[in-house]
N, C-alpha and C. Protein backbone atom coordinates (compact mmCIF):
# COMPACT_ATOMS: atom_id res chain seq x y z
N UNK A 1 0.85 -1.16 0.00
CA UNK A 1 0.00 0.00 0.00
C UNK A 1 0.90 1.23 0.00
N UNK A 2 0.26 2.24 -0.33
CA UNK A 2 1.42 3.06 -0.91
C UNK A 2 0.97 4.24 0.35
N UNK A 3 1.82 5.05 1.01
CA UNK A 3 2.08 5.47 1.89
C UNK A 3 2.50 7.02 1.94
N UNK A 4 2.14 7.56 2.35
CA UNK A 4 3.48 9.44 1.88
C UNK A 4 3.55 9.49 3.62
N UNK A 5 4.68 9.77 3.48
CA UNK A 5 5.32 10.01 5.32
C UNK A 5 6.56 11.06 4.90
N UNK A 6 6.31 12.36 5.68
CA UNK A 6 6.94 13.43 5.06
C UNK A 6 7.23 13.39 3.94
N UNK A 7 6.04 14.10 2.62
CA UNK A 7 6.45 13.53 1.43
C UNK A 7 7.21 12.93 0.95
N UNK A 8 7.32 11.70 1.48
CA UNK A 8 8.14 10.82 0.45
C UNK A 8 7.41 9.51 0.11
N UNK A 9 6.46 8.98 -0.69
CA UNK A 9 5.47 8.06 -1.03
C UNK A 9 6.64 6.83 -0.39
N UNK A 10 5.82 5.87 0.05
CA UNK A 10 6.64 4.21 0.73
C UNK A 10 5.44 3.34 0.39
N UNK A 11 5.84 2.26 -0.28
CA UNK A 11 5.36 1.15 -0.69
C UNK A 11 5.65 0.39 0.14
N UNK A 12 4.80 -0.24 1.17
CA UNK A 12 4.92 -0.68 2.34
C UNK A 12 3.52 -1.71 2.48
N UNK A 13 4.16 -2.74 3.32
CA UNK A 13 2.89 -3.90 3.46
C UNK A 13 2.95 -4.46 5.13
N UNK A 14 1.92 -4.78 5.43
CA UNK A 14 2.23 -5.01 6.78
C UNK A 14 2.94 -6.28 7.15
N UNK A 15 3.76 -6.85 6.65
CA UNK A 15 4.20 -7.90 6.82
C UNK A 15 6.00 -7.52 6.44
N UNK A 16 6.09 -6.26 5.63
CA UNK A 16 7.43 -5.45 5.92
C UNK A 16 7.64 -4.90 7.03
N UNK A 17 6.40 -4.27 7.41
CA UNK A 17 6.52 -3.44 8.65
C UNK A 17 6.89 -4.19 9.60
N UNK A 18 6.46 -5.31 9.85
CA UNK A 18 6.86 -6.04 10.74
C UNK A 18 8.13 -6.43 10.97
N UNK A 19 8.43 -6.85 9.76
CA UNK A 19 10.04 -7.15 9.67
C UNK A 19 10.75 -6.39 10.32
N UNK A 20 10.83 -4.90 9.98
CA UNK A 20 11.50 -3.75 9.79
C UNK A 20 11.73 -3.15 11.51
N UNK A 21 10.83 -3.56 12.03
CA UNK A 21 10.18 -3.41 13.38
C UNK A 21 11.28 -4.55 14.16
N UNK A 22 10.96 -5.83 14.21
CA UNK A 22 11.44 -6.93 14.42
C UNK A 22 12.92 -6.51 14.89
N UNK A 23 12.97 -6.77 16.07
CA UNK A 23 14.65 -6.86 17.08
C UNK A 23 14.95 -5.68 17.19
N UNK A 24 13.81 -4.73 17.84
CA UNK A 24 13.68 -3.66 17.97
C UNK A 24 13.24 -3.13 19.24
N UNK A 25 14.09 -3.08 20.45
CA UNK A 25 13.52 -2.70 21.36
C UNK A 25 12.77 -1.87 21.45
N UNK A 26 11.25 -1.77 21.76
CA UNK A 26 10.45 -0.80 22.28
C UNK A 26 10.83 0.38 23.37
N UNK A 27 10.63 1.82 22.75
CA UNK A 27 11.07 2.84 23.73
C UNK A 27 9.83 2.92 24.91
N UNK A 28 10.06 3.47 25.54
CA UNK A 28 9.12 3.75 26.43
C UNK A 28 8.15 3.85 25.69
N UNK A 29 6.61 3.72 26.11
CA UNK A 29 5.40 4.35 26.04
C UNK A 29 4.89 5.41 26.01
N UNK A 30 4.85 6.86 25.27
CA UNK A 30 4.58 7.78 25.11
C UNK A 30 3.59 8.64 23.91
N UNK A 31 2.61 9.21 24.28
CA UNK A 31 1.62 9.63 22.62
C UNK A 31 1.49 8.31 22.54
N UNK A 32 1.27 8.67 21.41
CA UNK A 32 0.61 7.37 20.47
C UNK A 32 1.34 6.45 20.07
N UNK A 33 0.70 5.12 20.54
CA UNK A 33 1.34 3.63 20.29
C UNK A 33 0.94 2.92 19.33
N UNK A 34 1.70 2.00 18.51
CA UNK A 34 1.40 1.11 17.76
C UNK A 34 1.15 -0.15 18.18
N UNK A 35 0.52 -1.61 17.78
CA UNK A 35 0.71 -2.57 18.67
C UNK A 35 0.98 -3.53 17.48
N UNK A 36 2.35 -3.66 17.20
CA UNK A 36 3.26 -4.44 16.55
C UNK A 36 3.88 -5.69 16.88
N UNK A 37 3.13 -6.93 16.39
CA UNK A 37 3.36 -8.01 17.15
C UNK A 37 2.46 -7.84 18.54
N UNK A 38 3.47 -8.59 19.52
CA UNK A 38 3.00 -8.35 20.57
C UNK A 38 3.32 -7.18 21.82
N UNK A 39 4.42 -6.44 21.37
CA UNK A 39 4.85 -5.31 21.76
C UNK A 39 4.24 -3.86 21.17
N UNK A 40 4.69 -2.42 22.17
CA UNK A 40 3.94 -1.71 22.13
C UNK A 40 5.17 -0.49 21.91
N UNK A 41 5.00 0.18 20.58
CA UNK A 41 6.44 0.89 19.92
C UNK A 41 5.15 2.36 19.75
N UNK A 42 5.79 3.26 20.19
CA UNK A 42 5.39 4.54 19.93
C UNK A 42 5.70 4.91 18.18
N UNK A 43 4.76 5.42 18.18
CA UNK A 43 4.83 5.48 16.39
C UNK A 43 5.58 5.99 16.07
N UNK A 44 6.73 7.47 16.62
CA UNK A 44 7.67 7.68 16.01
C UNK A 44 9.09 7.28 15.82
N UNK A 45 8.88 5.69 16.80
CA UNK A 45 9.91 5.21 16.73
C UNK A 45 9.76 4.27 15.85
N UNK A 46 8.12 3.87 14.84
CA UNK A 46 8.24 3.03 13.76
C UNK A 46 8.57 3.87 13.00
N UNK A 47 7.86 5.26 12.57
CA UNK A 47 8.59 5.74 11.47
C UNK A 47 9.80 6.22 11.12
N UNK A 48 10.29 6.25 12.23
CA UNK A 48 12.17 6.36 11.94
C UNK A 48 12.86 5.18 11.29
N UNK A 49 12.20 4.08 11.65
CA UNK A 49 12.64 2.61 11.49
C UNK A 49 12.21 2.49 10.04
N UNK A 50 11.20 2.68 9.19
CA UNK A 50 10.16 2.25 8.63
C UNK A 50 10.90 3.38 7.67
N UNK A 51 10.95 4.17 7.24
CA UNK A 51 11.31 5.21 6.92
C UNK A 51 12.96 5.74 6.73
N UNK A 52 13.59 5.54 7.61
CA UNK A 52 15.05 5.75 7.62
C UNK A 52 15.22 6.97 8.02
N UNK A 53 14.06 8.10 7.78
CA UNK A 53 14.44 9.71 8.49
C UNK A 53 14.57 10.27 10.02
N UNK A 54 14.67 11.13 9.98
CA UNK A 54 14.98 11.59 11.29
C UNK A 54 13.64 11.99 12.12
N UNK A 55 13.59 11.89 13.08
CA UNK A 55 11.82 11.83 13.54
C UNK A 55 11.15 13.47 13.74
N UNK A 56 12.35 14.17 13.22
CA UNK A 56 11.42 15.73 13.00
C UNK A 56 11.17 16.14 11.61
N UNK A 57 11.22 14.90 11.25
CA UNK A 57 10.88 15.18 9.51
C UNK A 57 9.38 14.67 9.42
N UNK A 58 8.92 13.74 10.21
CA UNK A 58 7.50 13.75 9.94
C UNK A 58 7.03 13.72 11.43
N UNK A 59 5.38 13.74 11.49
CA UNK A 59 4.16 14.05 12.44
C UNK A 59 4.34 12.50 13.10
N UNK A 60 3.62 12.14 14.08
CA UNK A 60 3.72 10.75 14.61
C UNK A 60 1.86 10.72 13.87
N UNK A 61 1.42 11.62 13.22
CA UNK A 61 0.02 11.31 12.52
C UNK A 61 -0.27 10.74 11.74
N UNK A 62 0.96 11.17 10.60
CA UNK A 62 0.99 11.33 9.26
C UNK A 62 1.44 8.96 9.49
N UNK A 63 2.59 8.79 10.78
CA UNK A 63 2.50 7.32 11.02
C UNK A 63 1.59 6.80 11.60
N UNK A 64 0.84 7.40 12.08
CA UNK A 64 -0.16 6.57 12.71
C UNK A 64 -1.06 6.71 11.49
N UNK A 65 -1.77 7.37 10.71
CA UNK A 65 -2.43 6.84 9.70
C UNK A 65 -1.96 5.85 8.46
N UNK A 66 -0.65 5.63 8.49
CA UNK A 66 -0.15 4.76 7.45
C UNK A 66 -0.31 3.65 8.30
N UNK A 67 -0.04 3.16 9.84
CA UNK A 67 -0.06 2.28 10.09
C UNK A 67 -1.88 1.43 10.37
N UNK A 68 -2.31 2.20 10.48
CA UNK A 68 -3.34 2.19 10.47
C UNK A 68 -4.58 1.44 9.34
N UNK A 69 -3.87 2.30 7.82
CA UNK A 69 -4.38 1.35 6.85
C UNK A 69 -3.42 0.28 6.41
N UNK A 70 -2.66 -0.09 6.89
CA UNK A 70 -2.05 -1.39 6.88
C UNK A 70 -2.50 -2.12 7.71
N UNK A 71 -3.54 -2.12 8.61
CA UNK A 71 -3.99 -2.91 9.72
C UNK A 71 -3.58 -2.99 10.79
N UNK A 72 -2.65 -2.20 11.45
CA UNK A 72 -2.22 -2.07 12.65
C UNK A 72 -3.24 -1.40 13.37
N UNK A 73 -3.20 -1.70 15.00
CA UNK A 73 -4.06 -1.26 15.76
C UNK A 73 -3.13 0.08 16.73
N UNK A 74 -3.56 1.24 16.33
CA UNK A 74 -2.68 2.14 17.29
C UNK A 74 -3.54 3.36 18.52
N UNK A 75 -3.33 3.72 19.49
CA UNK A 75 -3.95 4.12 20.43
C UNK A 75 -2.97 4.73 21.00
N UNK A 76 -3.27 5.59 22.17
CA UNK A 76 -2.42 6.41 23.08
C UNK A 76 -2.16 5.52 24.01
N UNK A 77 -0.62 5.83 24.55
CA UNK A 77 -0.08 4.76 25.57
C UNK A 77 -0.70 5.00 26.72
N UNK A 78 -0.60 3.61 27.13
CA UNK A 78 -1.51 3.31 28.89
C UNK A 78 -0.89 4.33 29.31
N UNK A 79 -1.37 4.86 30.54
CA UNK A 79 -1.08 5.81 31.30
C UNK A 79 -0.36 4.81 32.63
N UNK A 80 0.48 5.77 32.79
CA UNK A 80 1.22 4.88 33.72
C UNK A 80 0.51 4.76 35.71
N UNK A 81 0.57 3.75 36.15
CA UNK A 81 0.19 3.39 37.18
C UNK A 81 0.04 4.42 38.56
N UNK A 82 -0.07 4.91 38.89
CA UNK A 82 0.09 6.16 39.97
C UNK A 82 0.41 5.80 41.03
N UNK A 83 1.16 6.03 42.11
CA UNK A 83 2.38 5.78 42.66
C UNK A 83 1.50 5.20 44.17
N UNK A 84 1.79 4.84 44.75
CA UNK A 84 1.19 4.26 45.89
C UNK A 84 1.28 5.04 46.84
N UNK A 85 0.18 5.96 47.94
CA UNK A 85 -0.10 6.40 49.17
C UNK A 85 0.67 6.82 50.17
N UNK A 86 0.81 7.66 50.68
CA UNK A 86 2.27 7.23 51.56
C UNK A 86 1.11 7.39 52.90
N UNK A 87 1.54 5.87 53.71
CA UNK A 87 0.57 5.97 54.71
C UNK A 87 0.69 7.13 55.58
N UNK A 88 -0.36 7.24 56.34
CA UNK A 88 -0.51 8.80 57.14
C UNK A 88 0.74 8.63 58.07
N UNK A 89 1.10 9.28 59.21
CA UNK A 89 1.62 9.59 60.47
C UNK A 89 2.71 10.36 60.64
N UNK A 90 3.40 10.10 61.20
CA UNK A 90 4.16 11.26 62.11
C UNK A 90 5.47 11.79 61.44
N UNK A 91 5.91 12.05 60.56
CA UNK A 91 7.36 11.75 59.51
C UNK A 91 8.19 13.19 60.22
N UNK A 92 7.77 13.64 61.30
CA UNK A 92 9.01 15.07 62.01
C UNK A 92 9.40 14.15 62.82
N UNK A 93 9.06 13.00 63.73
CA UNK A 93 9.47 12.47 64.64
C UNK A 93 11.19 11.61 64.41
């Protein structure tokens, strides 16, 4: 399927993407995620991969809609867990 990611058209299939992706540690969780395989890659770290450019050359939009009509499922990353309570009492003592 043919693709434009910072104008530059990519003939891309989801079964490249994958590849391309593949032995790719996932960065943290941040914006918008892709869910590639079974791991969870923020989209502008597929389109750097996917792409070869530098990640202020395109939108993480402009990848999330390419990945998107290739059949990938992409969403905003979980929000991270919120920190646990600090029980009440006396902490001058």
């Amino acid at each position: 399927m043919r693709c434009v990611i910072a104008r530059f058209p990519f003939d891309l299939t989801k079964s490249e993407v994958e590849q391309m992706v593949k032995g790719a540690k996932p960065e943290p969780a941040t914006g918008m995620c892709a869910q590639i395989g079974r791991k969870l890659y923020p989209v502008k770290q597929v389109g750097a991969l996917i792409t070869k450019q530098d990640r202020r050359d395109f939108t993480g939009e402009e990848v999330r809609r390419a990945l998107v009509r290739l059949g990938f499922t992409c969403a905003p990353a979980p929000a991270a867990p919120a920190p646990e309570p600090t029980p009440p009492g006396d902490f001058l003592a």
